[in-house]
C-alpha atoms as a PDB file:
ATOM      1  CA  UNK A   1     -10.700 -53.187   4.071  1.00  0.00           C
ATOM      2  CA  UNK A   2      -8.805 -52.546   0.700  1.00  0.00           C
ATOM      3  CA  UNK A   3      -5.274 -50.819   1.038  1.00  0.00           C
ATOM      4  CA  UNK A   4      -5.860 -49.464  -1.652  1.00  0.00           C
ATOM      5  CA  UNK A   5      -8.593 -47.631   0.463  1.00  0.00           C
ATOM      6  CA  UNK A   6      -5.952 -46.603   3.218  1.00  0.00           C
ATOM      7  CA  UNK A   7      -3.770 -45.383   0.490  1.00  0.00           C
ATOM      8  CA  UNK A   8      -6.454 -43.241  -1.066  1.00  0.00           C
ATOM      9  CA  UNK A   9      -7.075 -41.774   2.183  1.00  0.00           C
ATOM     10  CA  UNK A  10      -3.774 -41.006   2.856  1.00  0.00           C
ATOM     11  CA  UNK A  11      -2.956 -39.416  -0.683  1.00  0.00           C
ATOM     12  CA  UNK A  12      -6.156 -37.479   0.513  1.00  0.00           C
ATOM     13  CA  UNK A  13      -5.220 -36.824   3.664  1.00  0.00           C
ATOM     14  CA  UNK A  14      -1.772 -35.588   2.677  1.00  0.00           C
ATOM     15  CA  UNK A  15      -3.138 -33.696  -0.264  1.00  0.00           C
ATOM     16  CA  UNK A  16      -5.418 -31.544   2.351  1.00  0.00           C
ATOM     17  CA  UNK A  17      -2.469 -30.918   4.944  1.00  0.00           C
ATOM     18  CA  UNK A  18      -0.708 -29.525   1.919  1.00  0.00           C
ATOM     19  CA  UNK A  19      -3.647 -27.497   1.407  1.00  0.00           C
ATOM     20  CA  UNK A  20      -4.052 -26.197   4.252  1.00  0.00           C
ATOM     21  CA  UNK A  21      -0.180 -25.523   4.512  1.00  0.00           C
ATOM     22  CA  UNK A  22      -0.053 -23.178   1.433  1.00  0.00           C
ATOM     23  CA  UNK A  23      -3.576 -21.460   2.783  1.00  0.00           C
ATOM     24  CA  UNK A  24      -1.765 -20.195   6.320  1.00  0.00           C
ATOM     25  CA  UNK A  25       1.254 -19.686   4.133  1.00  0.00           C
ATOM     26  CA  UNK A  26      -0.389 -16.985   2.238  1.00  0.00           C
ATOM     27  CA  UNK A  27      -2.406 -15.775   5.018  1.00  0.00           C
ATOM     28  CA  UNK A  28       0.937 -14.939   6.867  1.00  0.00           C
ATOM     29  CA  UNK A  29       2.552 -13.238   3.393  1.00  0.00           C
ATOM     30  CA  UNK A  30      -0.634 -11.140   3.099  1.00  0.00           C
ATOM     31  CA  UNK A  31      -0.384 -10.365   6.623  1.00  0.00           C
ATOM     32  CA  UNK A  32       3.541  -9.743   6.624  1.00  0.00           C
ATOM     33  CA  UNK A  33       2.858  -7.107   3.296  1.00  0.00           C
ATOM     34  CA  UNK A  34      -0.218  -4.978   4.811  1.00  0.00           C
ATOM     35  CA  UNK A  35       2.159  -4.733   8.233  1.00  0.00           C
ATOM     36  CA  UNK A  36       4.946  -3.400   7.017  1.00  0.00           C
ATOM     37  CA  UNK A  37       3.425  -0.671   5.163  1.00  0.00           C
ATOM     38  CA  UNK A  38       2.560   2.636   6.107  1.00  0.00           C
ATOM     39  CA  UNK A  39       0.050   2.492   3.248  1.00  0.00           C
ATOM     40  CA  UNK A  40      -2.934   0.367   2.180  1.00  0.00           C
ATOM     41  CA  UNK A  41      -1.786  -2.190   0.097  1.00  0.00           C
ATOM     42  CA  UNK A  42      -3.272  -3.119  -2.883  1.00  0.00           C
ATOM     43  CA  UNK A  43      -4.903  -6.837  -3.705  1.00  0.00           C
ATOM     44  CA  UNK A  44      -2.687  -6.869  -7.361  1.00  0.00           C
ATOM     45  CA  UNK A  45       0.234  -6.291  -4.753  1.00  0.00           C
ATOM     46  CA  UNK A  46      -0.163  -9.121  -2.675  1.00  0.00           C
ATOM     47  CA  UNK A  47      -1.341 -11.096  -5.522  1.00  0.00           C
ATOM     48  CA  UNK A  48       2.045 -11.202  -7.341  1.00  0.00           C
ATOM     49  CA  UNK A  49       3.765 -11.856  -4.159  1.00  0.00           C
ATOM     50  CA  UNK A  50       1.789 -15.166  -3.260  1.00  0.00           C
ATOM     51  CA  UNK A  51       3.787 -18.625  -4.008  1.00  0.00           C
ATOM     52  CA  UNK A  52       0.654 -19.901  -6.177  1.00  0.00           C
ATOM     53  CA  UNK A  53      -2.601 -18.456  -7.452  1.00  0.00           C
ATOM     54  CA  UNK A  54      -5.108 -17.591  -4.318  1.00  0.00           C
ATOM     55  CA  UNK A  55      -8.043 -15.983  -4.378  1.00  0.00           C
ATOM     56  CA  UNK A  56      -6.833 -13.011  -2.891  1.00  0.00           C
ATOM     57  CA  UNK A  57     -10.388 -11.516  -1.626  1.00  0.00           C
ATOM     58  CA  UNK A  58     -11.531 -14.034   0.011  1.00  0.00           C
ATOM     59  CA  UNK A  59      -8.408 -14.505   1.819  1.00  0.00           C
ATOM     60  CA  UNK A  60      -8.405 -11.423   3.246  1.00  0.00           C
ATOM     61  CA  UNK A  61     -11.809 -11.331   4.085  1.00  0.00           C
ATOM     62  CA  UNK A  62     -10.657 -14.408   6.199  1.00  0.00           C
ATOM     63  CA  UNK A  63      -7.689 -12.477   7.914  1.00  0.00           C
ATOM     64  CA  UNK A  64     -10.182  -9.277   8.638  1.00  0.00           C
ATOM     65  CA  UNK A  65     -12.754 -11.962  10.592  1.00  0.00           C
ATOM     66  CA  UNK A  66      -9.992 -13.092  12.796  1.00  0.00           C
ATOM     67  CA  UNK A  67      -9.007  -9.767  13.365  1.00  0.00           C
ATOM     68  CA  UNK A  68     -12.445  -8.446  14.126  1.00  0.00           C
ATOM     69  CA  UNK A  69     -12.394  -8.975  17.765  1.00  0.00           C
ATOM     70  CA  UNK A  70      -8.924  -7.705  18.178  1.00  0.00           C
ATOM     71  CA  UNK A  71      -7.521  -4.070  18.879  1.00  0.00           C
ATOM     72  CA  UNK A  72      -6.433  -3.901  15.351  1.00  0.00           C
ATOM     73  CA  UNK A  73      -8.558  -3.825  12.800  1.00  0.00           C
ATOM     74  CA  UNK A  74      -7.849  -5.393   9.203  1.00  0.00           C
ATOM     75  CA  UNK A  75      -9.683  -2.733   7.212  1.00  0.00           C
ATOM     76  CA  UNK A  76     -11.035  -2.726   3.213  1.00  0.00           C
ATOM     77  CA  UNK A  77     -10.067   0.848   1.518  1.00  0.00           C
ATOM     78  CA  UNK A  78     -10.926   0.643  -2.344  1.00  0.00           C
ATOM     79  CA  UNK A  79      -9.326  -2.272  -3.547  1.00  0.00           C
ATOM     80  CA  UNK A  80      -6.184  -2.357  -0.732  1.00  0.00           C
ATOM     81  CA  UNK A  81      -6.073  -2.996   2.540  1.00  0.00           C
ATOM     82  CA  UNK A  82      -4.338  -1.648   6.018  1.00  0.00           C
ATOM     83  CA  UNK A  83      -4.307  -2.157   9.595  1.00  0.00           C
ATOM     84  CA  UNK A  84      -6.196   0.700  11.669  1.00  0.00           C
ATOM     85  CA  UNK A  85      -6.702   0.589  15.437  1.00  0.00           C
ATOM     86  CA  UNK A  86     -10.155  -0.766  16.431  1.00  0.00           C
ATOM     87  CA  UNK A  87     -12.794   2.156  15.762  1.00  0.00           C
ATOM     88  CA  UNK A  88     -13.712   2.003  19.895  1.00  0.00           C
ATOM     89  CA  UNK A  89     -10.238   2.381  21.158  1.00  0.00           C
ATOM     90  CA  UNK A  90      -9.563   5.303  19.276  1.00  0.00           C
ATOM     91  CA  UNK A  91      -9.743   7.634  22.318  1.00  0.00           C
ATOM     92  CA  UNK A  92      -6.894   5.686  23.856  1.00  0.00           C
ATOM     93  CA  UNK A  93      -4.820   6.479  20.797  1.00  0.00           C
ATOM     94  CA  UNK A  94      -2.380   9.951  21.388  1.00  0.00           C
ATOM     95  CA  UNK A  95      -3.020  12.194  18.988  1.00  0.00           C
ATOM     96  CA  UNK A  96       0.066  13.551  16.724  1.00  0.00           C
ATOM     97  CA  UNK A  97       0.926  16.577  17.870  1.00  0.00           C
ATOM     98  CA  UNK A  98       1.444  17.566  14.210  1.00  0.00           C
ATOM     99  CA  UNK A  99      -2.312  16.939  13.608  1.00  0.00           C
ATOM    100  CA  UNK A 100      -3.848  18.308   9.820  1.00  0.00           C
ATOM    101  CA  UNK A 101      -5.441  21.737  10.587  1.00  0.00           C
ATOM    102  CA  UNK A 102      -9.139  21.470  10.551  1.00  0.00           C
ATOM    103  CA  UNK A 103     -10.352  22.233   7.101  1.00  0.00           C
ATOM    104  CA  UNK A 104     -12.558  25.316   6.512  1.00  0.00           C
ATOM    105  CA  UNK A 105     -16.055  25.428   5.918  1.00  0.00           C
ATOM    106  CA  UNK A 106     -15.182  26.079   2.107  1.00  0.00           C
ATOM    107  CA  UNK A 107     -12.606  23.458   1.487  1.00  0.00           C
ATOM    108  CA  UNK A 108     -15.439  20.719   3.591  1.00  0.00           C
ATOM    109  CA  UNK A 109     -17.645  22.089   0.745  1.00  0.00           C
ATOM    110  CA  UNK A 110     -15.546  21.902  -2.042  1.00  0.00           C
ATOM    111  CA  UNK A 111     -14.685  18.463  -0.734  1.00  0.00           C
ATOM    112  CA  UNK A 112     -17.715  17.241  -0.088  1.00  0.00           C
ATOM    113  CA  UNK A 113     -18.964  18.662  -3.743  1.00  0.00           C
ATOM    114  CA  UNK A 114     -15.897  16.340  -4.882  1.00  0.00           C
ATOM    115  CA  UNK A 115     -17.005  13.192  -3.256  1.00  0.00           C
ATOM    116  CA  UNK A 116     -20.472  12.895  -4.284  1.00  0.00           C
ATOM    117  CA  UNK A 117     -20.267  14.264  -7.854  1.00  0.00           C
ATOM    118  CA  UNK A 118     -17.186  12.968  -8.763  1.00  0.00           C
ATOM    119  CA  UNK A 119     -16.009  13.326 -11.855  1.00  0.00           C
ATOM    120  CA  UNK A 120     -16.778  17.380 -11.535  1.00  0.00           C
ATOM    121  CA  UNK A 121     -15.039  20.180 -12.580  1.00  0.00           C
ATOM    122  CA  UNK A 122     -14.211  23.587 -11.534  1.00  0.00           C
ATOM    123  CA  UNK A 123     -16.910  25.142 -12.671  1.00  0.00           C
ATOM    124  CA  UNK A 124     -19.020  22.848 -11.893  1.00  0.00           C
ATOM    125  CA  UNK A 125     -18.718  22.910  -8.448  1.00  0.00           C
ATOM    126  CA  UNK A 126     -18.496  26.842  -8.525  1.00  0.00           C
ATOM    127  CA  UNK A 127     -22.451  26.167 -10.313  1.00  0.00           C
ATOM    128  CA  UNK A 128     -23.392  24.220  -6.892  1.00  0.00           C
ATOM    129  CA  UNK A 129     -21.544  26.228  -4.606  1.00  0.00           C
ATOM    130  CA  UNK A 130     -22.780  29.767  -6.057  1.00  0.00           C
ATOM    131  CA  UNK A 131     -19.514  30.849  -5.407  1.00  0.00           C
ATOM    132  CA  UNK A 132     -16.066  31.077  -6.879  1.00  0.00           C
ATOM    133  CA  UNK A 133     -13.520  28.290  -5.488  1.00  0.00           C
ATOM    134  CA  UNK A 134     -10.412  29.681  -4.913  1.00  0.00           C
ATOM    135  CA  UNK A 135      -6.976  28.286  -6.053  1.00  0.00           C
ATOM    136  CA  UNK A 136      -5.751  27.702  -2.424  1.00  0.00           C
ATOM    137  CA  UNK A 137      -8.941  25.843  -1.610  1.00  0.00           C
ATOM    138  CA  UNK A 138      -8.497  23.113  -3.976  1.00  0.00           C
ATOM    139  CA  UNK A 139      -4.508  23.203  -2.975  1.00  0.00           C
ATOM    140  CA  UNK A 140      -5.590  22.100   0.284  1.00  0.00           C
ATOM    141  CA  UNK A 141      -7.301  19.641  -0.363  1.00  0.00           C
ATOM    142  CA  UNK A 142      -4.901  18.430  -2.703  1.00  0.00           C
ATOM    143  CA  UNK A 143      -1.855  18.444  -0.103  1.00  0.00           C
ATOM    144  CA  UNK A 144      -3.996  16.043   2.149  1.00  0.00           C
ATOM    145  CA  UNK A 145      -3.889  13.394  -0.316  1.00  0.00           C
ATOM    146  CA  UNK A 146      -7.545  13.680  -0.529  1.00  0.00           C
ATOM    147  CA  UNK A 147      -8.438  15.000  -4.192  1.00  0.00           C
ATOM    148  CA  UNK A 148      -7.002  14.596  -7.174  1.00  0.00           C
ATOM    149  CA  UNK A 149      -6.466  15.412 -10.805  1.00  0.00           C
ATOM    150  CA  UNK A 150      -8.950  12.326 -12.608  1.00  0.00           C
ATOM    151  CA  UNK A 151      -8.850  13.321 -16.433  1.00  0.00           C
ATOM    152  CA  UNK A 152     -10.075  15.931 -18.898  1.00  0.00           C
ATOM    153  CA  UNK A 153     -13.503  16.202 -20.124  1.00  0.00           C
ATOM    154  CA  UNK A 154     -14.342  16.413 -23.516  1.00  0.00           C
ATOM    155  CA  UNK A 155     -16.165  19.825 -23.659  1.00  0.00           C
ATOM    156  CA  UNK A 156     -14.435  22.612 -25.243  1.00  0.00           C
ATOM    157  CA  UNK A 157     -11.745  24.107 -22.952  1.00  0.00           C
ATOM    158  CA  UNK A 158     -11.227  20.782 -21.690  1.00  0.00           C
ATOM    159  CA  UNK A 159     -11.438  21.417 -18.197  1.00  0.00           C
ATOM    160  CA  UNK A 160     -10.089  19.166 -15.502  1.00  0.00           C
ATOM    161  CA  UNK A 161     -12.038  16.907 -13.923  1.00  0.00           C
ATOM    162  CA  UNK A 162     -11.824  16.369 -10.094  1.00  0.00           C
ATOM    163  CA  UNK A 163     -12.200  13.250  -7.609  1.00  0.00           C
ATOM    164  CA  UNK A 164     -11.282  11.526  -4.472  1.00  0.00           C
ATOM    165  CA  UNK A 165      -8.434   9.479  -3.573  1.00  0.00           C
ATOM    166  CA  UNK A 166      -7.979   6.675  -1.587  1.00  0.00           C
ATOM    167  CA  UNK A 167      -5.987   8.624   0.998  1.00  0.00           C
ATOM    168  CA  UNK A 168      -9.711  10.229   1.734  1.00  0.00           C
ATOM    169  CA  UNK A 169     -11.464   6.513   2.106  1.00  0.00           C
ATOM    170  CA  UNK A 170      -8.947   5.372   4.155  1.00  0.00           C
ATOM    171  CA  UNK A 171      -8.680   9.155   6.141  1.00  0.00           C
ATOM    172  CA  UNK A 172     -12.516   8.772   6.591  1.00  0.00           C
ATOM    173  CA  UNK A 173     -12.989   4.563   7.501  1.00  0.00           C
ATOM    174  CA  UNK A 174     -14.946   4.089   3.965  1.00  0.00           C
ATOM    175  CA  UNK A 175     -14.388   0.910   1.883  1.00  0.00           C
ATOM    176  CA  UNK A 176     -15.419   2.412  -1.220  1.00  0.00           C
ATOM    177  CA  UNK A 177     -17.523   5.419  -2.446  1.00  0.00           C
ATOM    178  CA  UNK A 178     -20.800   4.014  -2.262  1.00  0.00           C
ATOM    179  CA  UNK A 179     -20.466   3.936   1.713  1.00  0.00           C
ATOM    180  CA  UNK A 180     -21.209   7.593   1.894  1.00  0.00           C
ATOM    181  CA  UNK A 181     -23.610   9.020   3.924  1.00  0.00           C
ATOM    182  CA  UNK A 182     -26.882   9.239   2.328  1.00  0.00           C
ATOM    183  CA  UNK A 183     -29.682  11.774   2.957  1.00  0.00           C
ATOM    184  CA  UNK A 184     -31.212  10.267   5.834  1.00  0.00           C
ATOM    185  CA  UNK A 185     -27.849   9.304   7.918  1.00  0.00           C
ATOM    186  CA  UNK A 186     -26.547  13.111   6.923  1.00  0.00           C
ATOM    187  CA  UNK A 187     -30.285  14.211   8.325  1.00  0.00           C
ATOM    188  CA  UNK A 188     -29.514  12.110  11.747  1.00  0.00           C
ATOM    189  CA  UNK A 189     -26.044  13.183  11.915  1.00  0.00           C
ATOM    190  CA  UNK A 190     -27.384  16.912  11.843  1.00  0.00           C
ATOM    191  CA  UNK A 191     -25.206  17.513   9.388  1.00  0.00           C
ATOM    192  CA  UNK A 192     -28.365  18.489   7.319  1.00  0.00           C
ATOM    193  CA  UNK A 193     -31.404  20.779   8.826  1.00  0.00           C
ATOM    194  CA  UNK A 194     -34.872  20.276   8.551  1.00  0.00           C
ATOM    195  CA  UNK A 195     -36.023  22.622   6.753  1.00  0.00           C
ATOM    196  CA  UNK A 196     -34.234  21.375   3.319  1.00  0.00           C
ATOM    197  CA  UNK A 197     -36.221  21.611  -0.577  1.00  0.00           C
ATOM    198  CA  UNK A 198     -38.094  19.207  -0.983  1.00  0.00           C
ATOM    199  CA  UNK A 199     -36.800  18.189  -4.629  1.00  0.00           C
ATOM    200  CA  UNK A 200     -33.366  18.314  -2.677  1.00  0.00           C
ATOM    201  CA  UNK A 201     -31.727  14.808  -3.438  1.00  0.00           C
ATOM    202  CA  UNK A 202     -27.662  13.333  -2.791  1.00  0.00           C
ATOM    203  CA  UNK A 203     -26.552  11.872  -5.729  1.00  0.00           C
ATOM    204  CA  UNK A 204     -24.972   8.448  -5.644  1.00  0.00           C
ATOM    205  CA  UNK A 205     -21.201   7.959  -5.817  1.00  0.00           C
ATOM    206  CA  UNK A 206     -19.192   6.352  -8.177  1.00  0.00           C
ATOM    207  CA  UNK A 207     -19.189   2.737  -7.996  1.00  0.00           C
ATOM    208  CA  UNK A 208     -15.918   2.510  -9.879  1.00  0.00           C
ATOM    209  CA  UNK A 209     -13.023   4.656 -10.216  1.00  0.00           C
ATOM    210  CA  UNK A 210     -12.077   4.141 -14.180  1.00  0.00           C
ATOM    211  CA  UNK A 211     -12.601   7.138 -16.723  1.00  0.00           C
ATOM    212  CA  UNK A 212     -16.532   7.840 -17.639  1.00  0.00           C
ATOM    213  CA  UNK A 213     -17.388   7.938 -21.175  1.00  0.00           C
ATOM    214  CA  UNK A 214     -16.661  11.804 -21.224  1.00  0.00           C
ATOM    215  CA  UNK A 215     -13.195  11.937 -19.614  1.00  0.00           C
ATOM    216  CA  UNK A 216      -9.846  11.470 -21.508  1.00  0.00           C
ATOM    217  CA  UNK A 217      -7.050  10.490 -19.440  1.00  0.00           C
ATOM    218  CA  UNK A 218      -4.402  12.809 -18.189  1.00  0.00           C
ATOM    219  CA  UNK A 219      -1.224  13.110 -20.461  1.00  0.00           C
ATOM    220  CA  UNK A 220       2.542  14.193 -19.639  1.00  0.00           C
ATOM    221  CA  UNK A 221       1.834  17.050 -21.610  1.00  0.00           C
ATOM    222  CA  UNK A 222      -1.496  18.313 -19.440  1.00  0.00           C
ATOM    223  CA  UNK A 223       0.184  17.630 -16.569  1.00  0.00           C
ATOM    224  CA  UNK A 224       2.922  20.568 -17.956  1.00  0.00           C
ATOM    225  CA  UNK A 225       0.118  22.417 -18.875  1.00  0.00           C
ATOM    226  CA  UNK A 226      -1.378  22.356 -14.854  1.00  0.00           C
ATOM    227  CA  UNK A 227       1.966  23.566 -14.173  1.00  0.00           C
ATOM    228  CA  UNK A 228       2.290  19.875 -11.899  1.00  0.00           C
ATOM    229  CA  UNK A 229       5.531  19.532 -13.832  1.00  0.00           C
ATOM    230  CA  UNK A 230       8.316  21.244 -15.653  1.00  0.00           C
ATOM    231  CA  UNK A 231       9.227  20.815 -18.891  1.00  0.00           C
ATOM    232  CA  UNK A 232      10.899  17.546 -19.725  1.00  0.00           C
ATOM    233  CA  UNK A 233       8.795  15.495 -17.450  1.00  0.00           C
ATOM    234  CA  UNK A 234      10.657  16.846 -14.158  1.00  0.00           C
ATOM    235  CA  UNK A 235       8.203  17.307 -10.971  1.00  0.00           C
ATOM    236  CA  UNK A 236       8.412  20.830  -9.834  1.00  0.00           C
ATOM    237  CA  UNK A 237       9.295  21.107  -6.202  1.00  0.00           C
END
């Protein structure tokens, strides 16, 4: 046989190791990141904190596999990721004594308004409610992390448009907004009676969470006008 064979397969051979090096290299940076935070961590974030370009994606998709079978999960939320304990050991798991108060019927309403019509408005969810929504309801909801402030549509008054954050994916085990219950799961989860309209229909959920067509973004100086902060550009307390 050639050496110059032998050599090629070593330069090969070395050339893979290396590889394969860098790979579990970034697998254990990704890892390290998404550990040590209390919060989901975005892909961007781990991105600019790899040694070399990676397809970051696909290597997490690796690292959730291998975690899988384990008692923690690696878990998608949006575009970020975050270790959650395995979804059948949860009952092992002490609650915080300090748990969220259970949200009332209106605010699950108001929320759930949010979610699937996304970006809405005040007054629009007031039209599908048949009710008013009070201040305190949205400030709720708000406090949990789980709605925010998404832009201003462009209809006189320009009223504020509403949507969900990805505290609320990552609250409620969803990936993204298109892993909502639809009609038929909310039917089987009795979360729905029988005896609904028949032209009754769930709309589907955002499949991105950039401004629509209609929606200007939110400015410094609406965000003074919601009274979110003072004057100057300090946050009120």
């Amino acid at each position: 046989m050639d050496s110059r064979d032998d050599i090629g397969r070593g330069e090969g051979e070395g050339a893979f190791h290396e590889n394969f090096q860098a790979q579990m290299e970034a697998e254990r940076i990704a890892e390290a990141l998404v550990f040590a935070s209390s919060q989901p961590v975005s892909e961007a974030f781990i991105a600019d904190r790899l040694p070399r370009n990676f397809n970051v994606r696909a290597l997490m998709l690796r690292l959730k596999e291998q975690y899988a079978p384990r008692g923690v999960n690696l878990v998608q939320v949006d575009d970020a990721w975050a270790f959650r304990t395995a979804a059948d050991l949860s009952f092992v798991i002490r609650r915080d004594e300090n748990e969220v108060k259970k949200l009332s019927r209106a605010a699950l309403e108001v929320l759930a308004i949010i979610a699937y019509h996304q970006p809405v408005t005040r007054a629009e969810i007031e039209d599908i409610r048949g009710v008013q929504t009070s201040r305190g309801t949205l400030d709720v909801l708000m406090e949990a992390g789980w709605v925010r402030f998404r832009g201003r549509r462009r209809t006189p008054g320009r009223p504020v448009t509403l949507g969900t954050t990805r505290d609320f994916l990552d609250h409620f085990g969803l990936e993204e907004l298109r892993d909502l219950p639809g009609l038929e799961e909310l039917k089987g989860a009795g979360l729905l009676s029988g005896r609904i309209p028949a032209n009754f229909n769930i709309p589907s959920p955002l499949t991105s969470d950039e401004l629509t067509e209609d929606e200007d973004p939110i400015t410094q100086m609406d965000l003074e006008e919601l009274g979110l902060l003072a004057p100057g550009g300090a946050l009120e307390d």
